[in-house]
PDB file of N, CA and C in Angstrom:
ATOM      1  N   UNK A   1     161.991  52.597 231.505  1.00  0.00           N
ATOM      2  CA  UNK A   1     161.431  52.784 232.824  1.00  0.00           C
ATOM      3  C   UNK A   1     161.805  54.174 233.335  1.00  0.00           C
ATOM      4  N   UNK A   2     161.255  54.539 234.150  1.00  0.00           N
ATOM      5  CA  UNK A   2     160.652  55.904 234.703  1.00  0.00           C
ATOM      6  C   UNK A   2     161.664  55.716 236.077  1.00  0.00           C
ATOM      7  N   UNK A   3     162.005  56.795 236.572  1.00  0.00           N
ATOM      8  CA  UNK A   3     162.757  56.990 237.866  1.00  0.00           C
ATOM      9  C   UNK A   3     161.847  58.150 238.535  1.00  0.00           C
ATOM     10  N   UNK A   4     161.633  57.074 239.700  1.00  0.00           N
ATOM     11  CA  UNK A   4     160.586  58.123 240.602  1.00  0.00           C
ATOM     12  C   UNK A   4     161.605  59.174 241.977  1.00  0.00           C
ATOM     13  N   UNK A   5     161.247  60.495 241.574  1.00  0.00           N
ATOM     14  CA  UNK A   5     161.326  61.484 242.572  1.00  0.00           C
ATOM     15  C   UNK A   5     160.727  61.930 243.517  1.00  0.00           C
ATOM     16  N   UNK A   6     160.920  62.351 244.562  1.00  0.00           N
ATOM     17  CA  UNK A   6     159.864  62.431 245.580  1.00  0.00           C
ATOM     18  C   UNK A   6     160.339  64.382 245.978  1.00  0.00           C
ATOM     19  N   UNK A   7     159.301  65.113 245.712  1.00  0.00           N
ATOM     20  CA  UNK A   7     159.708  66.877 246.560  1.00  0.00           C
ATOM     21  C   UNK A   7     159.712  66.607 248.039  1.00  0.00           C
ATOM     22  N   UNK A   8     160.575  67.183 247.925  1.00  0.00           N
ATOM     23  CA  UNK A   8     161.070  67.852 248.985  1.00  0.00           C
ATOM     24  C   UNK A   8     160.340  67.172 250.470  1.00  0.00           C
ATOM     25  N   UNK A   9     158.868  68.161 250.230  1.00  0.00           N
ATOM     26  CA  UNK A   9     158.081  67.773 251.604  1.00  0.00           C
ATOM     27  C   UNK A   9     157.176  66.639 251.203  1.00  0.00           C
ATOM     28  N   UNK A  10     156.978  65.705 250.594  1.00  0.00           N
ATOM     29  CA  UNK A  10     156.450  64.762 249.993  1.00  0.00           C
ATOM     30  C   UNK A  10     157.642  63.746 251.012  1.00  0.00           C
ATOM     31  N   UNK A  11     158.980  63.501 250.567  1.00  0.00           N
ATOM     32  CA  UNK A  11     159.419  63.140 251.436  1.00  0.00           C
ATOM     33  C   UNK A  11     160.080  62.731 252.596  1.00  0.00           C
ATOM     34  N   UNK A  12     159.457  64.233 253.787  1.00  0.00           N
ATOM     35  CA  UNK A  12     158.848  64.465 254.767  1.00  0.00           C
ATOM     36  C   UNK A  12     157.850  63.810 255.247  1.00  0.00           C
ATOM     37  N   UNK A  13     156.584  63.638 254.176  1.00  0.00           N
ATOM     38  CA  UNK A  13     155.620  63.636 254.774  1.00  0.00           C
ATOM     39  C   UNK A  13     155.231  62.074 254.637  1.00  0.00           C
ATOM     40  N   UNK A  14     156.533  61.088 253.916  1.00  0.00           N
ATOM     41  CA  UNK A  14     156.354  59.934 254.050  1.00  0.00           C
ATOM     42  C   UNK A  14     157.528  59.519 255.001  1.00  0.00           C
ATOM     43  N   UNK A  15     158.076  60.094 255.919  1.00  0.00           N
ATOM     44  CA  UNK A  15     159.103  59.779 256.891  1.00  0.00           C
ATOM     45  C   UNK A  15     158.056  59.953 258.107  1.00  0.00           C
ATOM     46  N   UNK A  16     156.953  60.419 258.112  1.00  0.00           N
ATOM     47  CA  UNK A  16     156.243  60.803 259.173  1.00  0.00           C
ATOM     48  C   UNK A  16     155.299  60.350 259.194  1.00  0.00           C
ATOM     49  N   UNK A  17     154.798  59.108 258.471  1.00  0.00           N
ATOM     50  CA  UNK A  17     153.551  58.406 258.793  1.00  0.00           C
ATOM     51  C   UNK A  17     154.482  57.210 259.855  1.00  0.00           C
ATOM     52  N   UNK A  18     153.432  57.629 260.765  1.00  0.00           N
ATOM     53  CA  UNK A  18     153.626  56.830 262.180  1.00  0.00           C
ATOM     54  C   UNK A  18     153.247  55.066 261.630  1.00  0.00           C
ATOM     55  N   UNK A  19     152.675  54.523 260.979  1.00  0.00           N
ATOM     56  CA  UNK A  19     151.858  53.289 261.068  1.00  0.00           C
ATOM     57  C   UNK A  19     153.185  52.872 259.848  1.00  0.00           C
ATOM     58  N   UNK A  20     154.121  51.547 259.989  1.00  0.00           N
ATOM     59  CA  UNK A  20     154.658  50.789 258.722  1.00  0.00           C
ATOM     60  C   UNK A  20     153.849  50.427 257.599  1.00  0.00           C
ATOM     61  N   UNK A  21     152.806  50.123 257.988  1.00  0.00           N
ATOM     62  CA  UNK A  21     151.658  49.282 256.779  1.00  0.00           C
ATOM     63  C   UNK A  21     151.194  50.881 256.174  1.00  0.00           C
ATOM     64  N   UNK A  22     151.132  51.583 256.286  1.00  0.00           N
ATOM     65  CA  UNK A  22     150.352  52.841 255.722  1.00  0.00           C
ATOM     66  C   UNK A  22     151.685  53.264 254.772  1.00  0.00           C
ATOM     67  N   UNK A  23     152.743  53.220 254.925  1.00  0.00           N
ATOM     68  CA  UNK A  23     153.685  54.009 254.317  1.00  0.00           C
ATOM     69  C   UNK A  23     154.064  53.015 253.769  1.00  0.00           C
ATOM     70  N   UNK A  24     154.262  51.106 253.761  1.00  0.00           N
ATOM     71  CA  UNK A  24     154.512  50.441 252.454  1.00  0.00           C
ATOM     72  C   UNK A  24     153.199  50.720 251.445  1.00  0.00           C
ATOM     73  N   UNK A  25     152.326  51.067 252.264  1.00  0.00           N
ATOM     74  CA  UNK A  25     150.887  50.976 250.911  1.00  0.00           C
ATOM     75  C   UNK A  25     151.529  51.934 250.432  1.00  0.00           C
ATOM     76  N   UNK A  26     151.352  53.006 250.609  1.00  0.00           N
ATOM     77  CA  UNK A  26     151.790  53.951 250.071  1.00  0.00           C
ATOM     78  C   UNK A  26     153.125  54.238 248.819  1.00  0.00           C
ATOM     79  N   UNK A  27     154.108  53.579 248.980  1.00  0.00           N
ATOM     80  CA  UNK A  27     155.379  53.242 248.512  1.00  0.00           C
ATOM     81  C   UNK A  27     154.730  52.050 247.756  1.00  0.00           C
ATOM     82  N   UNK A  28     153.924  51.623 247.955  1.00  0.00           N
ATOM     83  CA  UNK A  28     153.869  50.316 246.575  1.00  0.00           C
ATOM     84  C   UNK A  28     153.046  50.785 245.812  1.00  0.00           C
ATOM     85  N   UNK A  29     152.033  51.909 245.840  1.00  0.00           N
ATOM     86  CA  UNK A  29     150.871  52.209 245.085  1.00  0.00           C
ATOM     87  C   UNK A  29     151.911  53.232 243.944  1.00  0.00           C
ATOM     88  N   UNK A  30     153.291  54.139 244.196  1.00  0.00           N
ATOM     89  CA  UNK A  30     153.888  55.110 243.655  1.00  0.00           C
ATOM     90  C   UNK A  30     155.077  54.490 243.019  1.00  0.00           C
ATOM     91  N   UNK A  31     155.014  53.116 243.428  1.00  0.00           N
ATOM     92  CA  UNK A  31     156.347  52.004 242.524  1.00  0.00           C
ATOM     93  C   UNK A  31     155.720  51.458 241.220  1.00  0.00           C
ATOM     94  N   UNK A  32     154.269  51.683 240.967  1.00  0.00           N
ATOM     95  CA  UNK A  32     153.653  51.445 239.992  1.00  0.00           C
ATOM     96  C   UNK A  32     153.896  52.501 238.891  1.00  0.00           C
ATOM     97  N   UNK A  33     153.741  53.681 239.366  1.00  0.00           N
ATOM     98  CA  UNK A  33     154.417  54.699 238.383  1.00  0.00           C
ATOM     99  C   UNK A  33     155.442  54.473 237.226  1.00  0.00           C
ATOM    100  N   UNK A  34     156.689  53.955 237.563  1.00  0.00           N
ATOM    101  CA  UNK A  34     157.412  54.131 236.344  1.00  0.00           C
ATOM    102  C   UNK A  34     157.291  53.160 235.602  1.00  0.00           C
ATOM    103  N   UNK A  35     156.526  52.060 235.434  1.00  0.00           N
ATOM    104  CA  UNK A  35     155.806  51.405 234.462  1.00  0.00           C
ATOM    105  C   UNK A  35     154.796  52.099 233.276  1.00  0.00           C
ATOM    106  N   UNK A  36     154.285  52.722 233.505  1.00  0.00           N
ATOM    107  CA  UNK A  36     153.316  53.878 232.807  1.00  0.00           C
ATOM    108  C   UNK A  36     152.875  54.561 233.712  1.00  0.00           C
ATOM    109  N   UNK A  37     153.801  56.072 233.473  1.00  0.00           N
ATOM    110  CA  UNK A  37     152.994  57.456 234.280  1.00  0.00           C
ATOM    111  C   UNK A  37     151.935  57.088 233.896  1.00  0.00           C
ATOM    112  N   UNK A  38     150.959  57.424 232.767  1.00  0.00           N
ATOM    113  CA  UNK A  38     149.898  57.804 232.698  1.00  0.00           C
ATOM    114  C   UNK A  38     148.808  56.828 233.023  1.00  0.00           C
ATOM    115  N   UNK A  39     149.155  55.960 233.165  1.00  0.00           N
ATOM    116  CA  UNK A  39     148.219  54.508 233.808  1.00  0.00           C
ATOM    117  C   UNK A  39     147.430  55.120 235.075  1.00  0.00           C
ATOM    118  N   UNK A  40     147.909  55.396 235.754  1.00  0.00           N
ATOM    119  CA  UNK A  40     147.066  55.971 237.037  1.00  0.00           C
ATOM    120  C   UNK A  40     146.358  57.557 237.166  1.00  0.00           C
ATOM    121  N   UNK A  41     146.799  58.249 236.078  1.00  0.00           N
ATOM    122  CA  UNK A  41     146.420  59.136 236.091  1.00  0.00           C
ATOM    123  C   UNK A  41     145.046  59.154 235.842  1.00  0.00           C
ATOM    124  N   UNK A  42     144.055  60.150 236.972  1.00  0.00           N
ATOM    125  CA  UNK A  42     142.652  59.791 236.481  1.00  0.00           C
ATOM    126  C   UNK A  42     142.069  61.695 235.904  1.00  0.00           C
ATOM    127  N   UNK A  43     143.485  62.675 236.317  1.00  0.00           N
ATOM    128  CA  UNK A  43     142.675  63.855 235.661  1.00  0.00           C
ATOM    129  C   UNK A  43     143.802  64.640 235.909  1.00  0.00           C
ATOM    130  N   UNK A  44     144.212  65.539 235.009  1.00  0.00           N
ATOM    131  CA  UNK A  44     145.333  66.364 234.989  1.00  0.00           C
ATOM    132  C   UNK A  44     144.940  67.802 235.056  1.00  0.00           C
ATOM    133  N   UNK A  45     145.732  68.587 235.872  1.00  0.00           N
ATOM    134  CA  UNK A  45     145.880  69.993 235.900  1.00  0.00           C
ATOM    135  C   UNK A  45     147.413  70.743 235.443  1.00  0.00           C
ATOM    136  N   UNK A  46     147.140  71.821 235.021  1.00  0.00           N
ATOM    137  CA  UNK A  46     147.997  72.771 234.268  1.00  0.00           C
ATOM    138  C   UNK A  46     148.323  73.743 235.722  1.00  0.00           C
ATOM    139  N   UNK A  47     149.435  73.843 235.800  1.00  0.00           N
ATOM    140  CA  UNK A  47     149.933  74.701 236.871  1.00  0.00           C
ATOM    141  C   UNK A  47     150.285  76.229 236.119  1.00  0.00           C
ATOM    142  N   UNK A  48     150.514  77.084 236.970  1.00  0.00           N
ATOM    143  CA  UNK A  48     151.172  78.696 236.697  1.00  0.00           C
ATOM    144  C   UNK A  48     151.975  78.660 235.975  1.00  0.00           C
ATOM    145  N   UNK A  49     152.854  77.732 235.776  1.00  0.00           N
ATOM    146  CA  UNK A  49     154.045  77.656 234.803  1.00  0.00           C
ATOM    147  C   UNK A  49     153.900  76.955 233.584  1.00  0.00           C
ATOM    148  N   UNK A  50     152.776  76.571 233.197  1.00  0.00           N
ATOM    149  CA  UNK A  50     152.094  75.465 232.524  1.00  0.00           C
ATOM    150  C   UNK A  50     152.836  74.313 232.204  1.00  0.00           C
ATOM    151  N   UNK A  51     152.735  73.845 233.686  1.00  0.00           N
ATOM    152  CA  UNK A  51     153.377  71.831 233.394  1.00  0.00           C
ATOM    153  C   UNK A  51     152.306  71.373 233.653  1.00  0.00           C
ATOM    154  N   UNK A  52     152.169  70.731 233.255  1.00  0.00           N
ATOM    155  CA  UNK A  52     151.098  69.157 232.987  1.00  0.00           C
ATOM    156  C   UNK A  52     151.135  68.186 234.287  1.00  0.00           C
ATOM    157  N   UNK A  53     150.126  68.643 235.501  1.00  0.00           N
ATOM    158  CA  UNK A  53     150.543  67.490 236.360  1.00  0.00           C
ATOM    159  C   UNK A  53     149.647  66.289 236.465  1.00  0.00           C
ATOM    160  N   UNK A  54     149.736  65.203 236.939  1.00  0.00           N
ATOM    161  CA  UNK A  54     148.298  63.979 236.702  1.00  0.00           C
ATOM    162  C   UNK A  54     148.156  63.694 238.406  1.00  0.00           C
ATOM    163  N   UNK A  55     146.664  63.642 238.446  1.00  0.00           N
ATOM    164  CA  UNK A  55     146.497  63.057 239.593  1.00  0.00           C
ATOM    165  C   UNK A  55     145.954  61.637 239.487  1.00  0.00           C
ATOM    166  N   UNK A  56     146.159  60.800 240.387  1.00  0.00           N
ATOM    167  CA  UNK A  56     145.931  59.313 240.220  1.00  0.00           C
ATOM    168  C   UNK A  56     145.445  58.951 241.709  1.00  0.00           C
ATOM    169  N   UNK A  57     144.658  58.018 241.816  1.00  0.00           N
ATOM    170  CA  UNK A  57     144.162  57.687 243.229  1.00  0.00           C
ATOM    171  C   UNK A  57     144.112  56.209 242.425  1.00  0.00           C
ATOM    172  N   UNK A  58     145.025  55.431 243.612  1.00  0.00           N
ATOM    173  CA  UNK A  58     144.832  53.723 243.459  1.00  0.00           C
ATOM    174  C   UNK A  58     145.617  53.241 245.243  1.00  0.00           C
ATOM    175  N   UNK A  59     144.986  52.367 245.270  1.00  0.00           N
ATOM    176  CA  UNK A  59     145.003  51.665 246.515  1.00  0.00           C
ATOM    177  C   UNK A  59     144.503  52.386 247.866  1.00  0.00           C
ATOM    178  N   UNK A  60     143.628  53.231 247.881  1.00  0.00           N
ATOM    179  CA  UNK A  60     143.460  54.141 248.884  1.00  0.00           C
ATOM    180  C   UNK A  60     144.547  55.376 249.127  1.00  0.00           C
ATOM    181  N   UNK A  61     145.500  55.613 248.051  1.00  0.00           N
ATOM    182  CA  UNK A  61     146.094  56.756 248.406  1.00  0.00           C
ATOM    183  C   UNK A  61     145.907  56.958 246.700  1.00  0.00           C
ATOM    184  N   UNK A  62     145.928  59.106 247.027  1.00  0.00           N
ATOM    185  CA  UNK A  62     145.850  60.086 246.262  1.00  0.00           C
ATOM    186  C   UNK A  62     147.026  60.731 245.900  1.00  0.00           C
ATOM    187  N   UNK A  63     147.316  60.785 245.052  1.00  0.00           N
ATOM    188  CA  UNK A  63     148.418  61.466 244.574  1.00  0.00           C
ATOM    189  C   UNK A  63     148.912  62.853 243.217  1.00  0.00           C
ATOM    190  N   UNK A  64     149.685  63.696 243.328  1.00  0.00           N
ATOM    191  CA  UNK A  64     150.072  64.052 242.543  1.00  0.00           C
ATOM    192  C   UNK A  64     151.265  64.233 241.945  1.00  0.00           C
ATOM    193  N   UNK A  65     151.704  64.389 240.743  1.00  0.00           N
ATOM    194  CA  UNK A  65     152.771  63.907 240.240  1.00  0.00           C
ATOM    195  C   UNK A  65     152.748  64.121 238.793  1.00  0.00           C
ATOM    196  N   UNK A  66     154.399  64.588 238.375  1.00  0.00           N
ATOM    197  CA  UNK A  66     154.392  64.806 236.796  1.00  0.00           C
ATOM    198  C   UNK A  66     155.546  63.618 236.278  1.00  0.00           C
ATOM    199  N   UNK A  67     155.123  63.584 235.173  1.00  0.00           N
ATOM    200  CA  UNK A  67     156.143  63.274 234.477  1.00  0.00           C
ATOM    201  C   UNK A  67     156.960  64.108 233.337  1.00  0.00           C
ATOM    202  N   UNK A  68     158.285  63.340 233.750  1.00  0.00           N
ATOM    203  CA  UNK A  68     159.251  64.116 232.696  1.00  0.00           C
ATOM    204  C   UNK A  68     159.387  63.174 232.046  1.00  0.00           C
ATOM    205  N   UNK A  69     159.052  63.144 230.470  1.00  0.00           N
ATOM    206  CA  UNK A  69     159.399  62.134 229.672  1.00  0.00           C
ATOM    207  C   UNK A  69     160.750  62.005 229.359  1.00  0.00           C
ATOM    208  N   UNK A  70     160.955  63.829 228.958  1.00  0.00           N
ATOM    209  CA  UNK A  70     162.043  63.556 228.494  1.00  0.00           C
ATOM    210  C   UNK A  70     163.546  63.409 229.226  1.00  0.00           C
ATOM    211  N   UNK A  71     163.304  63.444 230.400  1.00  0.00           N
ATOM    212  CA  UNK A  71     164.180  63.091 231.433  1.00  0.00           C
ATOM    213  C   UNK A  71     164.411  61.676 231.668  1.00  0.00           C
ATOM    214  N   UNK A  72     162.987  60.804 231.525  1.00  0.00           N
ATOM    215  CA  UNK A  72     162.492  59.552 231.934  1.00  0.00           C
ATOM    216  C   UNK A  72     162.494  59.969 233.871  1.00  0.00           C
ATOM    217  N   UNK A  73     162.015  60.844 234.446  1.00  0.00           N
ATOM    218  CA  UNK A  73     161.820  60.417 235.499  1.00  0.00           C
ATOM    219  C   UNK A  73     160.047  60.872 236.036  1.00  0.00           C
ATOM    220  N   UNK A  74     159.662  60.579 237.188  1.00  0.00           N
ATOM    221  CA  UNK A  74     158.313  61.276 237.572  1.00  0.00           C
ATOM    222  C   UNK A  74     158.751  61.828 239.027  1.00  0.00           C
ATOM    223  N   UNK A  75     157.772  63.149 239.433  1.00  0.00           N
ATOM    224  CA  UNK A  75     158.352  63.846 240.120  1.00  0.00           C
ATOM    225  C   UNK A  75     157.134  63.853 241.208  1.00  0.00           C
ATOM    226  N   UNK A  76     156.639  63.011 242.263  1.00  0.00           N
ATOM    227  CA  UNK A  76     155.575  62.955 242.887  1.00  0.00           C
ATOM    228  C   UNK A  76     155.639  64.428 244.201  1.00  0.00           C
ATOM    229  N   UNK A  77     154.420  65.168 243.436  1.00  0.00           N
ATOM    230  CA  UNK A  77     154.382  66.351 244.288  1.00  0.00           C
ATOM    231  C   UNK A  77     153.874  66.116 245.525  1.00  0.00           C
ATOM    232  N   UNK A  78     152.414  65.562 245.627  1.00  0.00           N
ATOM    233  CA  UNK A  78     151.795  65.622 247.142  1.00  0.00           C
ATOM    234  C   UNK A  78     151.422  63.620 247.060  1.00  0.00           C
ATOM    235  N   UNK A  79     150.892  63.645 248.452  1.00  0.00           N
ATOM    236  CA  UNK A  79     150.270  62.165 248.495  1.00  0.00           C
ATOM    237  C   UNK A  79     149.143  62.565 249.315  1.00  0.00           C
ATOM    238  N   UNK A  80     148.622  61.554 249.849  1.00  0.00           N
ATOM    239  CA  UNK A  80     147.145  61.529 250.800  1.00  0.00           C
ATOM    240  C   UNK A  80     146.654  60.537 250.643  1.00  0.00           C
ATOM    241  N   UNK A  81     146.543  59.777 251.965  1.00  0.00           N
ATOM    242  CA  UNK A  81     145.564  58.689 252.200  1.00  0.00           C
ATOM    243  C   UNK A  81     144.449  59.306 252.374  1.00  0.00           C
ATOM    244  N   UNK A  82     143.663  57.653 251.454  1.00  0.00           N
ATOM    245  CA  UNK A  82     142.049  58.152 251.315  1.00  0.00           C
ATOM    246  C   UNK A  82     141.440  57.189 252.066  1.00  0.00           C
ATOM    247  N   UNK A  83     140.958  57.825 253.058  1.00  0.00           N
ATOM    248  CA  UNK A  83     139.879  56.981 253.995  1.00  0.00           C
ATOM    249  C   UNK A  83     138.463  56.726 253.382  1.00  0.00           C
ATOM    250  N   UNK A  84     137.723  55.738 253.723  1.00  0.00           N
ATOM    251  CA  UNK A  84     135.916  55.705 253.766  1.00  0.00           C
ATOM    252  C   UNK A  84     136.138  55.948 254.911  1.00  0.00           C
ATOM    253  N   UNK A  85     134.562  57.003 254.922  1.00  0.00           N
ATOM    254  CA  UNK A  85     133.786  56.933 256.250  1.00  0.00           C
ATOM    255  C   UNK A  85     132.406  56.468 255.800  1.00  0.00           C
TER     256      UNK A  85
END
């Protein structure tokens, strides 16, 4: 199993969702992670430094996030709830 990290302003920016129900969704959609990073991943980008990051969208929130295998942990960069309009 995978040990999930959260940057810096990631979590910030889950200390600051005003609504409880928005920030357990949120926290349960990214507890799925260390079961299989790559399960949620639906498309990966190569950064400046060339790491491998995956983005995944499940339960109405968007996310990005790498994994370190060889660490065993994942390192969730950004989040975002996804609304319909």
């Amino acid at each position: 199993m995978y040990r999930v990290i959260f940057a810096p302003d990631v979590a910030e920016e889950l200390a600051a969702i005003d609504s409880p129900f928005e920030r357990r969704k949120v926290l349960a959609v990214i507890q799925c992670l260390p079961l299989d990073p790559e399960a949620l991943g639906i498309a990966s980008v190569v950064d400046t430094q060339g790491a491998i990051h995956q983005i995944g969208v499940c339960g109405g929130v968007a996310f990005v996030y790498r994994a370190e295998h060889a660490a065993r942990r994942i390192v969730v960069l950004a989040i975002q709830s996804v609304v319909d309009e």
